[in-house]
Protein backbone atom coordinates (compact mmCIF):
# COMPACT_ATOMS: atom_id res chain seq x y z
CA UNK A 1 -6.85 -15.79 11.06
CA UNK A 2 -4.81 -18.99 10.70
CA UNK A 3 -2.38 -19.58 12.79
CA UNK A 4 0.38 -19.56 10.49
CA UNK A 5 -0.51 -15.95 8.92
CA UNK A 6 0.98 -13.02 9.59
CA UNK A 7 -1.74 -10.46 10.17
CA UNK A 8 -1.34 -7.02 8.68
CA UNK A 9 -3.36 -4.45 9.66
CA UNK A 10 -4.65 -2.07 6.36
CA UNK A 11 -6.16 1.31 7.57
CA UNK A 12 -8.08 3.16 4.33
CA UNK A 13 -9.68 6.60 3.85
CA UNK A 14 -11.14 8.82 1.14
CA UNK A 15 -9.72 12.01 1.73
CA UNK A 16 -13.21 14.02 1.32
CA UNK A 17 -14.23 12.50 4.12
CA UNK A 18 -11.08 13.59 6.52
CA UNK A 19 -12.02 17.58 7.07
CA UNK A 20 -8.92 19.79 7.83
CA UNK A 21 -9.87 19.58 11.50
CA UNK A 22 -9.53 15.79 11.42
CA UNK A 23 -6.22 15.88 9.92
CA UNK A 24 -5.14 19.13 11.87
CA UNK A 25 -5.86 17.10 15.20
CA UNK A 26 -3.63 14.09 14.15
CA UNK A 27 -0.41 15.14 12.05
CA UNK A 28 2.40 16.52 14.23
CA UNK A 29 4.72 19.58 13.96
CA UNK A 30 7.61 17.03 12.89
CA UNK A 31 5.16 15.69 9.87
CA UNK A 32 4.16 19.48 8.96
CA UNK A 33 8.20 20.08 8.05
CA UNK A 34 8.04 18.19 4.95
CA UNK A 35 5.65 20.83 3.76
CA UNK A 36 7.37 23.23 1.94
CA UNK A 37 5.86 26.65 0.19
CA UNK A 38 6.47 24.96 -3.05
CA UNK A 39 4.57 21.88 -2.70
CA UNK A 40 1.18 22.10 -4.91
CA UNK A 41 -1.47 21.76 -3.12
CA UNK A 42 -3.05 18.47 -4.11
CA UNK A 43 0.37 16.99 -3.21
CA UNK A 44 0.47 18.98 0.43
CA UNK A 45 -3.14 17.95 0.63
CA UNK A 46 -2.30 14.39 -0.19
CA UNK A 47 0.50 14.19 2.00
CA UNK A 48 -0.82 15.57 5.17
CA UNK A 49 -3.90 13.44 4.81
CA UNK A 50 -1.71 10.06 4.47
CA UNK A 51 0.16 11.50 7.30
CA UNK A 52 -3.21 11.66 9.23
CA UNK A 53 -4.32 8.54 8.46
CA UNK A 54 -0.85 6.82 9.69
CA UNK A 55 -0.74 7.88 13.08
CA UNK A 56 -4.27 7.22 13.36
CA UNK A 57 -3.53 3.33 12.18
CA UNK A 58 -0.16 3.53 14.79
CA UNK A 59 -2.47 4.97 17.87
CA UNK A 60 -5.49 2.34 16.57
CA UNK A 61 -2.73 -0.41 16.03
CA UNK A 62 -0.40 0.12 19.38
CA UNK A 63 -2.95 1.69 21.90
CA UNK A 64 -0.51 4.66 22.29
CA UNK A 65 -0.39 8.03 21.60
CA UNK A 66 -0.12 8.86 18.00
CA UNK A 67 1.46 11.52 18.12
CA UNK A 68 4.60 9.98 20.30
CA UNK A 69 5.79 7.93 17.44
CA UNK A 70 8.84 9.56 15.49
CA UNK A 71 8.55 8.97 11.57
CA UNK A 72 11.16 9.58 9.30
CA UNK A 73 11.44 9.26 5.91
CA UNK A 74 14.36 7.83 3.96
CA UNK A 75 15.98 9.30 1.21
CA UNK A 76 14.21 7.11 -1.06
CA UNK A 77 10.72 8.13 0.57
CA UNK A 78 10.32 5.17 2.41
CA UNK A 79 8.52 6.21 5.90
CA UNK A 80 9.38 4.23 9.14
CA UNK A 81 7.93 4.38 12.50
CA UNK A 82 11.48 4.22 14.44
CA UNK A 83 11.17 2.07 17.15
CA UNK A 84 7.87 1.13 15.87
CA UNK A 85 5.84 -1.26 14.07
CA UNK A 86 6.84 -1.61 10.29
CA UNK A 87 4.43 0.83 8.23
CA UNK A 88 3.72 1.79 4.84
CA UNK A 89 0.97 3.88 2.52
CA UNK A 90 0.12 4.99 -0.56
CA UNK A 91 -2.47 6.90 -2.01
CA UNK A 92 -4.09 7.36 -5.72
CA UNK A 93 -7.05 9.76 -6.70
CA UNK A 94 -8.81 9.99 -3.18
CA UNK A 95 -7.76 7.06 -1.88
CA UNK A 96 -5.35 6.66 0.78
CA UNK A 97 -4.22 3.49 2.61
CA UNK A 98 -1.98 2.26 5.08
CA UNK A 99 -0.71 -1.06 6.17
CA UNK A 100 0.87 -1.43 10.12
CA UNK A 101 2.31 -4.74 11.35
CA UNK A 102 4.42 -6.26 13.79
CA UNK A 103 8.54 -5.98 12.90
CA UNK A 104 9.10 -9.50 12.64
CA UNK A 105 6.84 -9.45 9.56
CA UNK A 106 9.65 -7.71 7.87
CA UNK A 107 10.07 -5.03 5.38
CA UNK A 108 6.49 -4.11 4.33
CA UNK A 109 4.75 -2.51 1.77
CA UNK A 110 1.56 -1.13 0.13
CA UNK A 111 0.05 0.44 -3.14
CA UNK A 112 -3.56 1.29 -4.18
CA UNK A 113 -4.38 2.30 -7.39
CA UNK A 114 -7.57 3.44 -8.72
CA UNK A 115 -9.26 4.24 -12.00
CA UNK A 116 -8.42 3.46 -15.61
CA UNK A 117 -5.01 3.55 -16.43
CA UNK A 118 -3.82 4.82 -19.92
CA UNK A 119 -1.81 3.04 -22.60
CA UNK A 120 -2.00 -0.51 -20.49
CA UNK A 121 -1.00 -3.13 -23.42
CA UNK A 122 2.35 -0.63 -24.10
CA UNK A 123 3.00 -0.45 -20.16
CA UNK A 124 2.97 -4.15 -19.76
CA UNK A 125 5.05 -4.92 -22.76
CA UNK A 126 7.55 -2.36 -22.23
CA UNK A 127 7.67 -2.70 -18.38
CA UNK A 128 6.69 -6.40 -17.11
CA UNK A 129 7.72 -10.16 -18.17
CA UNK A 130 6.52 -11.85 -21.44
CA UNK A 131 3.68 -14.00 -19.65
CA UNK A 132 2.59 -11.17 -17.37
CA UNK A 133 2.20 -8.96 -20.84
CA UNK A 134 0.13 -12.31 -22.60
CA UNK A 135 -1.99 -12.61 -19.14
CA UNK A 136 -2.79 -8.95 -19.12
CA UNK A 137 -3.37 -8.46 -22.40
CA UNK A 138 -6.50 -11.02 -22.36
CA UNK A 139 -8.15 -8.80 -20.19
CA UNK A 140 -6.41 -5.21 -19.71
CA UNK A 141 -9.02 -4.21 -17.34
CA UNK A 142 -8.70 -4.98 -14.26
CA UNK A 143 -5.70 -7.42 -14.68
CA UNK A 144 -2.91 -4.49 -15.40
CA UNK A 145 -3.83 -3.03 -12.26
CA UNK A 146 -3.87 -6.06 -10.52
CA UNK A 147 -0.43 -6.91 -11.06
CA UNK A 148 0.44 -3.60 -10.39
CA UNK A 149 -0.47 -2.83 -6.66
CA UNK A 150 1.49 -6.30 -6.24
CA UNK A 151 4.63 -4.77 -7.95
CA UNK A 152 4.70 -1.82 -6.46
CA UNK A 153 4.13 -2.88 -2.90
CA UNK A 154 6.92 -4.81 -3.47
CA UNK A 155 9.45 -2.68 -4.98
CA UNK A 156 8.01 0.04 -2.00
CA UNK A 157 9.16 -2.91 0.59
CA UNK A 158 12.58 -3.07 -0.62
CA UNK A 159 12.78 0.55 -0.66
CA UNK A 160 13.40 1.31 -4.12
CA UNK A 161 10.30 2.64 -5.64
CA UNK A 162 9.78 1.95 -9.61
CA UNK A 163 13.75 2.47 -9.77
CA UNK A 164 13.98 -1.40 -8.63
CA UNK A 165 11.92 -2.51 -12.27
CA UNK A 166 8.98 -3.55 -12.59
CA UNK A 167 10.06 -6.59 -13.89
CA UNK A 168 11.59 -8.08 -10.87
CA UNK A 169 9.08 -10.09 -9.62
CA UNK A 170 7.11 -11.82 -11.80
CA UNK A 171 3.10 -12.64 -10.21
CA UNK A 172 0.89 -14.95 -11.57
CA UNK A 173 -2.56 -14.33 -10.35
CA UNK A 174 -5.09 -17.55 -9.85
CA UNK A 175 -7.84 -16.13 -7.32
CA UNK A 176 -7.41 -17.23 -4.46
CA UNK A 177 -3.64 -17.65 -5.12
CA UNK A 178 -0.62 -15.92 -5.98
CA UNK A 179 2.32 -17.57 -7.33
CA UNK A 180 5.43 -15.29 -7.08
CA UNK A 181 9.13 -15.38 -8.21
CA UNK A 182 11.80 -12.61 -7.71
CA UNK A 183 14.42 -12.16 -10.18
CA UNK A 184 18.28 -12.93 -9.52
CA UNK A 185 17.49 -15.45 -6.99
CA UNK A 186 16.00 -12.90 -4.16
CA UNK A 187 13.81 -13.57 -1.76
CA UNK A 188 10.04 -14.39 -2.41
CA UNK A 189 7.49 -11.96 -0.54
CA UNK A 190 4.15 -13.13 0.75
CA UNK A 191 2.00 -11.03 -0.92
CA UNK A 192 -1.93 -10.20 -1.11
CA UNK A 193 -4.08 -8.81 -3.08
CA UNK A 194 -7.63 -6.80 -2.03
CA UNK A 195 -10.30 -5.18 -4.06
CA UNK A 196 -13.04 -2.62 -3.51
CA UNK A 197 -15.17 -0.65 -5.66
CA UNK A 198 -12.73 0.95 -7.98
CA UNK A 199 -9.39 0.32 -6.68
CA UNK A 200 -7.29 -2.66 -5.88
CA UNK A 201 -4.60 -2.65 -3.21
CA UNK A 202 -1.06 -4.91 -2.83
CA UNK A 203 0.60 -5.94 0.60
CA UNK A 204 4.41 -7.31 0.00
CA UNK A 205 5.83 -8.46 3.13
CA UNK A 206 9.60 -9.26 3.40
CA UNK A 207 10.50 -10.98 6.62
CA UNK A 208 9.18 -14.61 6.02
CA UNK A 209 7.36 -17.75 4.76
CA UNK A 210 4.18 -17.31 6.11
CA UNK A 211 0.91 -15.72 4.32
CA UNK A 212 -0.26 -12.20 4.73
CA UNK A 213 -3.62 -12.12 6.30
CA UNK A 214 -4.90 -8.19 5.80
CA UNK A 215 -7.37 -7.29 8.61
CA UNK A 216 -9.33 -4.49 6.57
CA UNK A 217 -10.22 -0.97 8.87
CA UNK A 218 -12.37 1.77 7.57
CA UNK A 219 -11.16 5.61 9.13
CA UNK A 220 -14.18 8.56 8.62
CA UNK A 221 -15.41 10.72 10.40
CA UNK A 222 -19.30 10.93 10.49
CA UNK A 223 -20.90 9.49 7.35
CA UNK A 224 -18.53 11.02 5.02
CA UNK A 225 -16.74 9.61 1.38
CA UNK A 226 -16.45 6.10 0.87
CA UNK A 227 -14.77 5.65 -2.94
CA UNK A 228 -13.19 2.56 -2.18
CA UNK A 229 -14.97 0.18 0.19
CA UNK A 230 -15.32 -2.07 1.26
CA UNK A 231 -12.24 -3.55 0.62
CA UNK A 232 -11.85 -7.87 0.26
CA UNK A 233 -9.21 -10.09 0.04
CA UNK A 234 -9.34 -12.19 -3.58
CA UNK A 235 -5.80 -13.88 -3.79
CA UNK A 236 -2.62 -14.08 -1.64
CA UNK A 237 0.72 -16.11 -1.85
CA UNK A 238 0.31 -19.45 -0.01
């Protein structure tokens, strides 16, 4: 690592491989209260497997207990470790990531996506900039999902989800570079941009100038699942 990067930590998992003991011995009773009796199962299953796989990335990351970190959860979904390290994760299909790093970093986020994804020339058209819908459109697959993981991390950053538009930050990709621009004059984030076997994965940092430099970490038990690794860094913000 450089010594003007900002290393963020990205924990991933496929969920087979995490048995109900695994995530038993690592979610808390304060995590288990966002399960409700309504909650379909995929989605409880989902959710108390990211769960799992945080506090295992905040006890890897801080050499603490896991399970003495409080996490809450904004009202616009966005976790945080309170008095901890900045944190986010996302998951999509059976793949679930998580990305830890030190507060000064700033705001931080993550998305993975994985497998096709439908209807990709009317998605970019409708939803991102002219010369992101031209770029993508040469080559749907993988570029829409590409640009993606890089939006969403970002819009998870600021904490507003797909609510914030896709369209408000504009990435041009150039392996091994990204080239970014927010819209109405806001801050750039550094940015990065991993792949693995059928998935890519964004990291959007808000707190400064300096690149993101992802230091990849595999969590299974045993020799279970692996859908997604291993993961590699193809293009970042300078």
């Amino acid at each position: 690592m450089t010594d003007s990067a900002c290393a963020v930590y990205v924990y991933y998992a496929d969920r087979r491989s995490l048995s109900e003991q695994t995530v038993a011995s690592l979610v808390t009773a304060e995590d288990r209260l966002r399960v409700t009796p309504t909650m379909h199962v995929r989605r409880r299953t989902e959710y108390l497997a990211g769960r799992a796989l945080l506090r295992h990335a905040l006890g890897a990351y801080t050499e603490k207990d896991a399970a003495s970190f409080r996490i809450e959860v904004a009202s616009n979904g966005k976790p945080e470790c309170v008095g901890g390290p900045a944190i986010s994760v996302s998951h999509s299909g059976d793949a679930i990531v998580c990305a830890v790093a030190d507060r000064a970093i700033g705001d931080l986020g993550i998305d993975v996506e994985m497998g096709a994804v439908r209807e990709v020339d009317l998605i970019a058209e409708r939803f991102f900039t002219p010369a992101e819908a031209r770029w993508v459109a040469a080559e749907p697959e993988p570029r829409f999902r590409r640009l993606w993981v890089l939006k969403e991390a970002y819009l998870k950053a600021l904490g507003s989800g797909l609510a914030g538009g896709l369209s408000s930050l504009e990435c041009r990709i150039e392996p091994p570079a990204v080239v970014a621009h927010a819209a109405d004059g806001a801050a750039v984030p550094a940015l990065a941009l991993l792949a693995g076997q059928d998935c890519y994965v964004g990291i959007a940092a808000l707190g400064g100038s300096s690149p993101v430099e992802p230091i990849v970490r595999r969590f299974a038990v045993g020799d279970g699942a692996d859908a997604l690794g291993p993961l590699r860094l193809i293009a970042r913000s300078p």
